[in-house]
C-alpha atoms as a PDB file:
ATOM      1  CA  UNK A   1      34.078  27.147  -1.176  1.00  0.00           C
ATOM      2  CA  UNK A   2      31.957  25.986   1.978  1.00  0.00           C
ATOM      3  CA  UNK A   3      32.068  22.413   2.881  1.00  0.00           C
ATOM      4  CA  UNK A   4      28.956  20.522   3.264  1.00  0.00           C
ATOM      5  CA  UNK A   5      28.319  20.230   7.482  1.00  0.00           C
ATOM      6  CA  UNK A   6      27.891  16.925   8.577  1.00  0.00           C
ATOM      7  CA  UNK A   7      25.525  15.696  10.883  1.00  0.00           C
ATOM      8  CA  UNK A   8      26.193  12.717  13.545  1.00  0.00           C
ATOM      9  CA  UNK A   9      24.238   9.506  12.324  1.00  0.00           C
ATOM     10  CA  UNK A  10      21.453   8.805  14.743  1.00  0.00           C
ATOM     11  CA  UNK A  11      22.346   6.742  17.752  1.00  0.00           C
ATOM     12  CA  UNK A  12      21.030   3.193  18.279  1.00  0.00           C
ATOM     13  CA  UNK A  13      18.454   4.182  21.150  1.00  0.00           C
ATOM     14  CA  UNK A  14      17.014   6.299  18.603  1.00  0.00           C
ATOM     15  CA  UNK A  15      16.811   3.835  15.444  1.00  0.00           C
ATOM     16  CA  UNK A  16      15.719   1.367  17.942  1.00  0.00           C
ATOM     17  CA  UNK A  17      12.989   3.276  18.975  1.00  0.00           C
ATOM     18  CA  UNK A  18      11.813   4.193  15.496  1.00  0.00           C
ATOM     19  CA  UNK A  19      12.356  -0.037  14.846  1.00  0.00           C
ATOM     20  CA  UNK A  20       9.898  -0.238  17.848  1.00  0.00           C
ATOM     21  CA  UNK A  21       7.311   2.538  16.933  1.00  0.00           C
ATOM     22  CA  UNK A  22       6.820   1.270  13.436  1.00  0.00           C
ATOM     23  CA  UNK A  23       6.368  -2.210  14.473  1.00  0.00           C
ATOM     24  CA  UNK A  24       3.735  -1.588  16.972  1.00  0.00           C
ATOM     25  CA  UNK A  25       2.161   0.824  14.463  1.00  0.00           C
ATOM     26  CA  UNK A  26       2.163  -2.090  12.655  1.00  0.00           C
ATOM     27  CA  UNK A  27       0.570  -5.087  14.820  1.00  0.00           C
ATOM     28  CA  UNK A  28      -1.943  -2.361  15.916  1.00  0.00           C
ATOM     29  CA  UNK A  29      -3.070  -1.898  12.540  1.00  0.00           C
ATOM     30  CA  UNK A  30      -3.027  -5.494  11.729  1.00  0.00           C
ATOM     31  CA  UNK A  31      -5.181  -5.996  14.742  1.00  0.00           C
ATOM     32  CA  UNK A  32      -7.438  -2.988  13.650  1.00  0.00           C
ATOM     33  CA  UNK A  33      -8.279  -4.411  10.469  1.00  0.00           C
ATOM     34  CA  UNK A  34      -8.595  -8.007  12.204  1.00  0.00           C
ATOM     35  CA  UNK A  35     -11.536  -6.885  14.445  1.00  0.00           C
ATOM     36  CA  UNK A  36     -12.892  -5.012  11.654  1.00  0.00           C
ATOM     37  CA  UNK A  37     -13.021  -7.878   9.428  1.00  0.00           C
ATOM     38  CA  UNK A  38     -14.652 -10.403  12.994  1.00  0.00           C
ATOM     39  CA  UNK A  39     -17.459  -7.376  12.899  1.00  0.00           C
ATOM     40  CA  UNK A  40     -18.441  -7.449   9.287  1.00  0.00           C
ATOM     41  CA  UNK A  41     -18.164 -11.254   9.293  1.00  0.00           C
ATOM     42  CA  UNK A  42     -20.704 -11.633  12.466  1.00  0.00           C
ATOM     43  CA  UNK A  43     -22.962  -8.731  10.808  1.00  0.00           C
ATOM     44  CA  UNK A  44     -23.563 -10.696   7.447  1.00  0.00           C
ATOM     45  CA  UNK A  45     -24.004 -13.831   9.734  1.00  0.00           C
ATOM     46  CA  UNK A  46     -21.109 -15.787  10.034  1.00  0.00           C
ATOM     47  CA  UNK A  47     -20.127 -16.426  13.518  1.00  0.00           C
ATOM     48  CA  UNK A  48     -16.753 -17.315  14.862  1.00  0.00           C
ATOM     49  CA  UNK A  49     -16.126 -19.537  17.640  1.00  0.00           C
END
């Protein structure tokens, strides 16, 4: 019978790095949808100041 191989868990640079990517993913996207929203507001005539 083989035994299953084991890989090494990932180190903490790496998991930190993923923590990182996905949060800046996330803030860009946020911001995305933020000036997206500004556009259609000042296109149907509501201006922000």
């Amino acid at each position: 019978m083989r035994q299953p191989t084991s890989t090494p868990p990932p180190s903490r640079l790496r998991r930190l790095g993923w923590l990182l990517l996905i949060w800046s993913a996330s803030v860009l996207t946020l911001a995305l949808a933020a000036g997206a929203m500004r556009l259609l507001m000042n296109a149907i005539g509501l201006q922000t100041t």
